[in-house]
Protein backbone atom coordinates (compact mmCIF):
# COMPACT_ATOMS: atom_id res chain seq x y z
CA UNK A 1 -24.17 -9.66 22.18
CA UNK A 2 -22.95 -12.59 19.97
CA UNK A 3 -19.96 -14.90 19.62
CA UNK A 4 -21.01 -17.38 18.09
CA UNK A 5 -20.05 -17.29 14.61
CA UNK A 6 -18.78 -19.99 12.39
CA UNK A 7 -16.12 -19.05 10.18
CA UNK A 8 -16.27 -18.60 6.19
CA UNK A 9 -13.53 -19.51 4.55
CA UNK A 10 -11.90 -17.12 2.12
CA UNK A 11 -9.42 -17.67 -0.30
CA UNK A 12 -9.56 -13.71 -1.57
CA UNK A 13 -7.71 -14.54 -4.31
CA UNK A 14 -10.47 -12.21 -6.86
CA UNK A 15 -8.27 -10.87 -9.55
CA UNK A 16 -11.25 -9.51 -12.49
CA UNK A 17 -9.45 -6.17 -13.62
CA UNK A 18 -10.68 -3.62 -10.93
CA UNK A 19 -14.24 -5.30 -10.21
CA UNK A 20 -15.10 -5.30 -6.56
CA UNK A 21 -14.49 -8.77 -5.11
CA UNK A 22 -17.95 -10.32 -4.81
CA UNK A 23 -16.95 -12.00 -1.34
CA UNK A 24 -16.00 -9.35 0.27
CA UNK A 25 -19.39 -7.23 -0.97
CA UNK A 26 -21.27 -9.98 0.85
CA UNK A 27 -19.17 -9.74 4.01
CA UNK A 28 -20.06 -5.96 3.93
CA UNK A 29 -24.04 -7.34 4.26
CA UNK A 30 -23.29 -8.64 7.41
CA UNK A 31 -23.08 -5.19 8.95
CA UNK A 32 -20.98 -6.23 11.90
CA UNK A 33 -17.62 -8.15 12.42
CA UNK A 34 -17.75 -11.99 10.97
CA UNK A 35 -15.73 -14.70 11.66
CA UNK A 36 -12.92 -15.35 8.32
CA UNK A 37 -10.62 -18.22 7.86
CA UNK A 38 -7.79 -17.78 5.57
CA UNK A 39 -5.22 -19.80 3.92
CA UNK A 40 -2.47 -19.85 6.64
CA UNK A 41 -2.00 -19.32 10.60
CA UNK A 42 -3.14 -21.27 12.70
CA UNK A 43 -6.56 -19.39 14.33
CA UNK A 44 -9.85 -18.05 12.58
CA UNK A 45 -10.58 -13.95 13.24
CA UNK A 46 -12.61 -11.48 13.05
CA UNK A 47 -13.00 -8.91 9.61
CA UNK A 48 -14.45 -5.56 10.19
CA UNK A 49 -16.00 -3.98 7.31
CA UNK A 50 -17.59 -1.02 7.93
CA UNK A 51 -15.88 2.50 8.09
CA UNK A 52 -16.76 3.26 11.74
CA UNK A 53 -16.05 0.21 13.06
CA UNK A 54 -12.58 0.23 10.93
CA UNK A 55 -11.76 3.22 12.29
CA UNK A 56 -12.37 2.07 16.29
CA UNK A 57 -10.55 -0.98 15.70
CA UNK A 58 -7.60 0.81 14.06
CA UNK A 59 -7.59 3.34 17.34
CA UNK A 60 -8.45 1.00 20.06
CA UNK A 61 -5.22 0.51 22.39
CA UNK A 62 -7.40 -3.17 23.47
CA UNK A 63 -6.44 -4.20 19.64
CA UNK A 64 -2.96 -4.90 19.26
CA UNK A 65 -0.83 -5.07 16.60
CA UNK A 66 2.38 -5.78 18.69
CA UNK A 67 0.27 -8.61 20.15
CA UNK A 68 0.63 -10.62 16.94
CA UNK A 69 4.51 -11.43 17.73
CA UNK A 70 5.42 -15.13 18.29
CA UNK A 71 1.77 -16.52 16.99
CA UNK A 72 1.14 -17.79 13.99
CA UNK A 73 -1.36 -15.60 12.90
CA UNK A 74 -4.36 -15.99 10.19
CA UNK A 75 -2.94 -14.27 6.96
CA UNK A 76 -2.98 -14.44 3.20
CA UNK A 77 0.74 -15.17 2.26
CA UNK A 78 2.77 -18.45 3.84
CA UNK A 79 5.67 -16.24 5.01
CA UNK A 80 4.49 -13.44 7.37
CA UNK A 81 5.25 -10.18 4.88
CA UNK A 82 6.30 -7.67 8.25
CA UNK A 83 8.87 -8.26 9.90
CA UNK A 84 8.57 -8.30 14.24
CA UNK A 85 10.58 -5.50 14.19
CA UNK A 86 8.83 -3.21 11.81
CA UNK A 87 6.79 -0.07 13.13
CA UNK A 88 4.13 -1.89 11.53
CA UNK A 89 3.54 -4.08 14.25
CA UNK A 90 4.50 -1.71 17.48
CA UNK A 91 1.67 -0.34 19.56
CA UNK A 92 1.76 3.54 21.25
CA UNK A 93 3.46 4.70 22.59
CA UNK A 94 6.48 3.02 21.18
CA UNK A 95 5.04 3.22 17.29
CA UNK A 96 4.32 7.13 18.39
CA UNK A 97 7.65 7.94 19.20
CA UNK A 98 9.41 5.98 16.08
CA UNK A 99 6.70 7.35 13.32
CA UNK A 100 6.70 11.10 14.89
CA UNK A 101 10.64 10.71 14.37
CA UNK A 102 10.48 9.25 11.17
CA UNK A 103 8.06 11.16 9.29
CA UNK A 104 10.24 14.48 9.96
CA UNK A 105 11.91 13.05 6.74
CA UNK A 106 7.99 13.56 5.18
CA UNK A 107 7.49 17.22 5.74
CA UNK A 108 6.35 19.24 3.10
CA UNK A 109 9.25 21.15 2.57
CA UNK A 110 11.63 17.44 2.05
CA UNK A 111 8.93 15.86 0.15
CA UNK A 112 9.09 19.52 -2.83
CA UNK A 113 12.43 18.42 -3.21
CA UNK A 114 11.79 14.93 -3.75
CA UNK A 115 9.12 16.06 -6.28
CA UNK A 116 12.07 17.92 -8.35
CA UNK A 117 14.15 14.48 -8.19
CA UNK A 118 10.65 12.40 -8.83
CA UNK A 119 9.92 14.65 -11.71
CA UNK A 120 13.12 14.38 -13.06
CA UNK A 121 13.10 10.20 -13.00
CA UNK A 122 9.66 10.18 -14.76
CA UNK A 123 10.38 12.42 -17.45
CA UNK A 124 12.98 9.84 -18.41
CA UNK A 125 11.31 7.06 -18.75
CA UNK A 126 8.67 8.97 -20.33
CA UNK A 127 11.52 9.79 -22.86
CA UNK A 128 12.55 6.35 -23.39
CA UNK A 129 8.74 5.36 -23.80
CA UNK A 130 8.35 8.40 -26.54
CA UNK A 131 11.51 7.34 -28.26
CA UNK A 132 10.78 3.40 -28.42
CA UNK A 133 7.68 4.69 -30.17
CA UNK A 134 4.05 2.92 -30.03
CA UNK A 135 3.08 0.12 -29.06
CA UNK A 136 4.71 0.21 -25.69
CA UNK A 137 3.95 -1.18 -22.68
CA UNK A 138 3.06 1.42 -19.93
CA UNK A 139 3.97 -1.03 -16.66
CA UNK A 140 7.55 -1.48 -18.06
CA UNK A 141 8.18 1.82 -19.13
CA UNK A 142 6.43 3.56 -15.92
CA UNK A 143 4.06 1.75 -13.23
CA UNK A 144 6.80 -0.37 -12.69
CA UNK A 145 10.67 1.51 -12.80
CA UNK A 146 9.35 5.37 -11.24
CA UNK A 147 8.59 4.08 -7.98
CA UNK A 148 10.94 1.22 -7.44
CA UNK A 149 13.29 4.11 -9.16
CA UNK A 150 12.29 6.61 -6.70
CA UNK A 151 11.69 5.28 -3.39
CA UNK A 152 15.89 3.38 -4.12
CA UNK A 153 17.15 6.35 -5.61
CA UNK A 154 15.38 8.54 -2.45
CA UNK A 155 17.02 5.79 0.23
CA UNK A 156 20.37 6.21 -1.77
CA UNK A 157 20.80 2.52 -2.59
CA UNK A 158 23.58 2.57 -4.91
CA UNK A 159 22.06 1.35 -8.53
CA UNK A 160 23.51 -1.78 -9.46
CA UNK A 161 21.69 -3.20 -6.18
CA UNK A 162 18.53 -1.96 -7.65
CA UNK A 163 17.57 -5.10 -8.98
CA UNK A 164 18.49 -7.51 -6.02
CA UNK A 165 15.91 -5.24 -3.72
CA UNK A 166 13.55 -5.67 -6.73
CA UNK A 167 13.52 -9.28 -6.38
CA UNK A 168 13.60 -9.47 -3.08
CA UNK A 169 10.68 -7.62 -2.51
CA UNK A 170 8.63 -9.48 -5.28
CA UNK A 171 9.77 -12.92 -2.99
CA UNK A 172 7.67 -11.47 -0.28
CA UNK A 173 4.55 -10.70 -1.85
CA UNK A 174 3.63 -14.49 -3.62
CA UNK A 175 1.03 -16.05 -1.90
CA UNK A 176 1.70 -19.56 -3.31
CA UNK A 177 2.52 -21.86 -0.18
CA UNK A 178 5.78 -23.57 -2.16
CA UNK A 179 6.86 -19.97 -2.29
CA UNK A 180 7.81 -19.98 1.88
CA UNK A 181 11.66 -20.54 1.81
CA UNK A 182 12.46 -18.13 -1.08
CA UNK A 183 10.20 -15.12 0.97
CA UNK A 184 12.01 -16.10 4.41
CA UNK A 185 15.25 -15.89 2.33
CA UNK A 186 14.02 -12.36 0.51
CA UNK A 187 12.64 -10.93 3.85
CA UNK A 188 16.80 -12.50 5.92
CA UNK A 189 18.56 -10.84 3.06
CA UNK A 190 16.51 -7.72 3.03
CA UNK A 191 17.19 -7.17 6.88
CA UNK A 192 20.42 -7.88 6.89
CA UNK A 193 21.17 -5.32 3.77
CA UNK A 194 19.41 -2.36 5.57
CA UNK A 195 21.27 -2.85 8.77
CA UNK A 196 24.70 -2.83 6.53
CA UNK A 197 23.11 0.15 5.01
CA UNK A 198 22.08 2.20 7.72
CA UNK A 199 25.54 1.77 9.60
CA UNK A 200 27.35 3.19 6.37
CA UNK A 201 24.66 6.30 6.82
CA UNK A 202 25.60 6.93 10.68
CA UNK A 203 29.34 7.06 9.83
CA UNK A 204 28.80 9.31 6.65
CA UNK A 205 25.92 10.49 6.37
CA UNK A 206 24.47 11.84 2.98
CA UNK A 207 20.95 13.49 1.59
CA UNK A 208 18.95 10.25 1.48
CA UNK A 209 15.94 9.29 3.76
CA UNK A 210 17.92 7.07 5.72
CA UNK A 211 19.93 9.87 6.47
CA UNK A 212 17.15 12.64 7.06
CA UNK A 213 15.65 10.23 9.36
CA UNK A 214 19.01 9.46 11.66
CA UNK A 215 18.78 13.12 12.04
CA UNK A 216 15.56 13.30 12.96
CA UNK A 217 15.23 14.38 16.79
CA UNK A 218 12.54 15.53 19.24
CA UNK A 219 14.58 16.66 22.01
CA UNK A 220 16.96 14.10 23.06
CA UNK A 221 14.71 11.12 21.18
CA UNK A 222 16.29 9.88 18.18
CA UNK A 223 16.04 6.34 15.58
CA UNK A 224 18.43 3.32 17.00
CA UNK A 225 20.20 1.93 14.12
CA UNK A 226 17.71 -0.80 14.38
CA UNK A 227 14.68 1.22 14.45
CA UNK A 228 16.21 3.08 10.99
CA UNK A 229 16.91 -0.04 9.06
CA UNK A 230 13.25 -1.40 10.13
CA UNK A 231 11.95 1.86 9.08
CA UNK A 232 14.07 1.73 6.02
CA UNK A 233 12.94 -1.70 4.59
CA UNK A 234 9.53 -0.71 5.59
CA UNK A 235 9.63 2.21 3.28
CA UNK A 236 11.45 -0.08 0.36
CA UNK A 237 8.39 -2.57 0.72
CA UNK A 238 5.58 -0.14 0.54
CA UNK A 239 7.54 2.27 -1.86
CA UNK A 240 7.49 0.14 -4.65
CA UNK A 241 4.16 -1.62 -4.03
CA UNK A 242 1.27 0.43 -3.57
CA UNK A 243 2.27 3.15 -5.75
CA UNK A 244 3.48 0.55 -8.62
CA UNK A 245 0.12 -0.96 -8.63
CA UNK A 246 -1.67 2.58 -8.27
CA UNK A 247 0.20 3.72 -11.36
CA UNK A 248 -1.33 1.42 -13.25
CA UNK A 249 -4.59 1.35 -11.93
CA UNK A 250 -5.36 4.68 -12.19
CA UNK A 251 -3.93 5.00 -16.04
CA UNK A 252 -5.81 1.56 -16.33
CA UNK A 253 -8.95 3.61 -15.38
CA UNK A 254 -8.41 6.41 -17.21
CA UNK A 255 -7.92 4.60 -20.62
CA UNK A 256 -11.24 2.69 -20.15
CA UNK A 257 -13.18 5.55 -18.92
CA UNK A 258 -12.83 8.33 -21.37
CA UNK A 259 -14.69 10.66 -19.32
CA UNK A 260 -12.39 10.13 -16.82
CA UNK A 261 -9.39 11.20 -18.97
CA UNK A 262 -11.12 14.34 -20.57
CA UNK A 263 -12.07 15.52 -17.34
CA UNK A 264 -8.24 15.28 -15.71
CA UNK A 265 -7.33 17.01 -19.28
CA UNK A 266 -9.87 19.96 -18.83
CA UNK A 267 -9.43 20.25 -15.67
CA UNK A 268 -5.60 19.56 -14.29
CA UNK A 269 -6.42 21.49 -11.56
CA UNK A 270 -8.33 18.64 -9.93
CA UNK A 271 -5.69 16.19 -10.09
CA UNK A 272 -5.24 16.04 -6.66
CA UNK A 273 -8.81 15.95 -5.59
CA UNK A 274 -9.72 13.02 -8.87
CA UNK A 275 -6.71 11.17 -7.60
CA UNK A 276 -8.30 10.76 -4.02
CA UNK A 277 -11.36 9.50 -5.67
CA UNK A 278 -10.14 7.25 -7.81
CA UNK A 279 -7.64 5.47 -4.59
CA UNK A 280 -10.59 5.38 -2.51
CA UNK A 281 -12.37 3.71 -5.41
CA UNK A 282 -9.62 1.08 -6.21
CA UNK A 283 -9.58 -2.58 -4.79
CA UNK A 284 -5.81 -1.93 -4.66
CA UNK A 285 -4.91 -5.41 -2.98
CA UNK A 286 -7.00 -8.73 -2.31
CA UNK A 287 -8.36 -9.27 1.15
CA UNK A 288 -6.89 -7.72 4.02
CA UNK A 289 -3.63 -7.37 5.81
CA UNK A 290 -1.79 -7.29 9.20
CA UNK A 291 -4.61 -8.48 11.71
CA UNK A 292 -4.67 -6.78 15.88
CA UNK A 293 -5.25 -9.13 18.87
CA UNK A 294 -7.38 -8.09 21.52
CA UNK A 295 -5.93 -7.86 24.82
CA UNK A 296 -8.91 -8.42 26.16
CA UNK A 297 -13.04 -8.59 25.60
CA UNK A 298 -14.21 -5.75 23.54
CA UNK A 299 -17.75 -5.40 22.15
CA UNK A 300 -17.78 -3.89 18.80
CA UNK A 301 -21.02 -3.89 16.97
CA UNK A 302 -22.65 -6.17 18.53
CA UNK A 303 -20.15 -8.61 18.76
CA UNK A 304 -18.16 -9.70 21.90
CA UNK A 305 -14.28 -10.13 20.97
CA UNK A 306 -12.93 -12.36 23.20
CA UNK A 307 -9.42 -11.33 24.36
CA UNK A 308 -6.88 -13.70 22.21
CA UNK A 309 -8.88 -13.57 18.93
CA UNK A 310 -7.55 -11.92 15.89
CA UNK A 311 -9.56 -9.24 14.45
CA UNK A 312 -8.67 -8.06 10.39
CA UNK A 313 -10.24 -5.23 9.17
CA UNK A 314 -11.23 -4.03 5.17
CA UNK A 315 -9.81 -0.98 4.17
CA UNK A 316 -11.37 -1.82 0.93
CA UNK A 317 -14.62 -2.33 2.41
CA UNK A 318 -14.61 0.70 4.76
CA UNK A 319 -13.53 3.19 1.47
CA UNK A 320 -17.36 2.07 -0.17
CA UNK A 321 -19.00 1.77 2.77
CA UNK A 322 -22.60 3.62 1.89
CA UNK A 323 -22.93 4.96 5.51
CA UNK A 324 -19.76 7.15 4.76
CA UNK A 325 -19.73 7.58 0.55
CA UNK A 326 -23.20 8.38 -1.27
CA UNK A 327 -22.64 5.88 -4.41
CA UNK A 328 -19.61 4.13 -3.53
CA UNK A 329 -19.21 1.99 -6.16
CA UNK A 330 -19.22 5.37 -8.12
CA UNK A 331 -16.69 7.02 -9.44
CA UNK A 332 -17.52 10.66 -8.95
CA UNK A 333 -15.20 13.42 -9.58
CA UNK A 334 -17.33 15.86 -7.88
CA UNK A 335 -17.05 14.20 -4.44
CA UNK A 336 -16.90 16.57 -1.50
CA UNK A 337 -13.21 15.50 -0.31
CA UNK A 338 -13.32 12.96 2.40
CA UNK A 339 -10.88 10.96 3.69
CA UNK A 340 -10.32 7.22 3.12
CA UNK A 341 -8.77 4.31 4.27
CA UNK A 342 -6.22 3.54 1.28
CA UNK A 343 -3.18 4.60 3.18
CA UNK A 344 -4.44 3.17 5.97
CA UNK A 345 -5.90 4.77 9.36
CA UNK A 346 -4.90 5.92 13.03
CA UNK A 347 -2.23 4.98 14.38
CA UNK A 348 -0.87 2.71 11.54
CA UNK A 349 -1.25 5.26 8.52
CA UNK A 350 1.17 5.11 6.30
CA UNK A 351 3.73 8.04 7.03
CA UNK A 352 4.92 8.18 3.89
CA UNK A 353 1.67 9.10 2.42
CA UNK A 354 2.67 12.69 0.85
CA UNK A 355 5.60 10.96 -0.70
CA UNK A 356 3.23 8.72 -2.55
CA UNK A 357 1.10 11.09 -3.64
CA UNK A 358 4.13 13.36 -5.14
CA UNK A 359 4.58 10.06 -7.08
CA UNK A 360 1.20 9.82 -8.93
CA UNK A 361 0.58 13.44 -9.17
CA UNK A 362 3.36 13.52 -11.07
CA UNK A 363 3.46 10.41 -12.98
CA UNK A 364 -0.20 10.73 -13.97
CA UNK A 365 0.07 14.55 -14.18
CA UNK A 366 3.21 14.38 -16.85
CA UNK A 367 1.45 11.51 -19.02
CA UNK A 368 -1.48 13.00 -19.13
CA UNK A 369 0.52 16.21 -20.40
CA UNK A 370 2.77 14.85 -22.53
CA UNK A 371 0.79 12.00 -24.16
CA UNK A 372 -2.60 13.71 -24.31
CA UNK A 373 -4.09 11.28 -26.43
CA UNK A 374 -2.61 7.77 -24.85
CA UNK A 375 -5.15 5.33 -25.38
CA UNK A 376 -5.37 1.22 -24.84
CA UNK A 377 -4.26 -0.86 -28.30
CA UNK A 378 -6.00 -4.09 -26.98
CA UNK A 379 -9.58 -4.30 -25.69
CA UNK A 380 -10.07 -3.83 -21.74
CA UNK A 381 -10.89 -7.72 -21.58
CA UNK A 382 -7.65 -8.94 -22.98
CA UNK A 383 -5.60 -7.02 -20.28
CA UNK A 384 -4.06 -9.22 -18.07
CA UNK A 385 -4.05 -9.05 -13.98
CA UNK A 386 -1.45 -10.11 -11.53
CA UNK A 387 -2.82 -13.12 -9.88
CA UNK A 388 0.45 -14.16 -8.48
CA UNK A 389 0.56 -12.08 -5.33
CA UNK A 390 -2.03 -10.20 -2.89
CA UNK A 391 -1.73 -6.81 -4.95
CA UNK A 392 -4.74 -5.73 -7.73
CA UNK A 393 -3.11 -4.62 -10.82
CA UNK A 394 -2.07 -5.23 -14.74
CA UNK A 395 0.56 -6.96 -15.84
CA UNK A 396 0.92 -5.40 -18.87
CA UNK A 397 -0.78 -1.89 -20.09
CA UNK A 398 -0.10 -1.82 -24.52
CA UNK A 399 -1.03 1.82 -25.19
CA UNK A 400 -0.31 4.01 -28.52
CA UNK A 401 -0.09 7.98 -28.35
């Protein structure tokens, strides 16, 4: 066993279109956890790389995410992004009982009808795209307004709030440090609206999420009105930022890989299956995320964690880990499905997962079918790539049909 290691610094802040961060390929040499210092919070911690050792940290009830409350803890952005309250940060078996509850509003019976009403928002911005007429830019016209669209329209925020939750949301994500007031302002008024909003659902209910998940029971357990706006702003947060980023991503890869393209074309069976492939493939956000404390000394890989450190771990690294994916670096369609780490793992992964993927089966599925032969009008090198916030994706997609 070892403990000794000093810590590298890492700003994380690789934006090169979809390339692999080179820091974080050299933190996967070191084959167990190493000691990482980022750019706010007071302590160094430990990253775990690997897929095994991802998945014991993200399972381990020693490794806390609950344990994080009231310390300043090593992260990427000046303003803590979760909030103490969110599910994000509750251990079993409080997190157990609140996700179980909420993800009733995620079966697959809810989530078909939210396809109809997904299906039904993309093919009108896919209208408005097709009747501005080429050039037009793909993130304004779909990465960005289907699921900041769907995932308001699917809480039943009324429109004209649309954009307030918009910005509010962006506030949160900026990693510059002169950027702390504005995202503790963003993240107060954010709270504050979902409370408002979830009180307005308990007196008359509707058929929203916020709704589907008040009535949510498992025998006599139920969602506090706390628990459901928590849950509720959660959902806002992650709704429109991994699958806005995903969106464009994936169409980013598909327009630079024409084999890519043809095969989804020839094949649309597979869209499910390619999609997998292609999420596990994708750096979709820089660094890591929401570290766990240990509650007291574990030995993983070698390494003694000393009760009180932080550990991080790489869902990036663990989805091309080479002890779990033949080629990982490799984009192959043909992959025996396996699952990985994008949505996150154990205890902590994300339960809105099948609403996600509704979203890009769909909005990839209807481009691909309606705009067979989309293609980029610039050259791959002159796309531009968000290097404002801890998300991976373009700014700006310019495509012609």
């Amino acid at each position: 066993m070892t403990d000794d290691n000093e810590a590298i610094t890492c700003p994380f802040d690789y934006s090169e279109a979809l390339e692999f961060d080179p820091a974080l390929t050299e933190l996967m040499r070191h084959k167990s956890p190493t000691r990482i210092r980022l750019g706010y919070g007071d302590a160094d911690a430990w990253l775990v790389t690997g897929f095994e050792a991802v998945k014991q940290v993200t399972t381990d009830h020693r490794l806390s995410r609950a344990g994080i409350i009231g310390h300043d803890y090593p992260r990427m952005t000046p303003e803590p992004i979760v909030s103490p309250e969110s599910v994000n940060v509750m251990d079993p078996p409080h997190s157990t009982r609140v996700r179980s509850l909420a993800s009733q509003a995620f079966t697959q019976k809810h989530v078909e009808v939210m396809r109809h009403r997904i299906a039904r928002l993309a093919d009108l911005l896919l209208d408005e795209m097709e009747q501005a007429g080429p050039p037009a830019d793909l993130v304004r016209y779909l990465s960005n307004p289907l699921p900041q669209h769907t995932i308001l329209d699917l809480l039943g925020i009324e429109r004209q709030e649309w954009p307030r939750i918009e910005e509010s949301v962006h506030q949160l994500l900026v990693v510059g440090a002169d950027t702390k007031e504005a995202a503790a302002t963003a993240k107060a008024d954010l709270t504050a609206y979902f409370a408002k909003l979830v009180e307005q659902r308990r007196h008359a209910p509707g058929t929203d999420l916020i709704s589907a998940m008040a009535a949510a029971r498992d025998g006599a357990e139920q969602l506090d009105d706390r628990e459901l706006a928590v849950m509720a702003l959660t959902l806002a947060l992650s709704g429109q930022d991994t699958a806005t980023c995903e969106i464009s991503n994936i169409v980013y890869l598909l327009l630079t890989r024409p084999e890519l393209m043809e095969h989804l074309r020839s094949r649309p069976e597979t869209l499910s299956d390619v999609l997998h492939e292609m999420l596990r493939f994708i750096p979709f956000r820089k660094g890591v995320g929401i570290p766990r404390l240990a509650l007291e000394d574990v030995d993983l890989d070698g390494v003694r964690i000393r009760a009180g450190d932080f550990v991080h771990v790489s869902y990036l690294t663990a989805n091309r880990d080479p002890d779990r994916y033949r080629d990982p670096h490799v984009i192959d369609v043909d992959r025996p499905n396996s699952p990985h780490m994008t949505f996150g793992w154990g205890g902590h992964r994300c339960i809105a997962m099948p609403l996600a993927m509704a979203e890009l089966e769909v909005a990839i599925g209807r481009l691909i079918e309606r705009f067979p032969r989309l293609r980029l009008v610039v050259p791959p090198e002159e796309v531009r790539w968000d290097t404002d916030t801890i998300r991976r994706f373009p700014l700006r997609l310019p495509v012609a049909w």
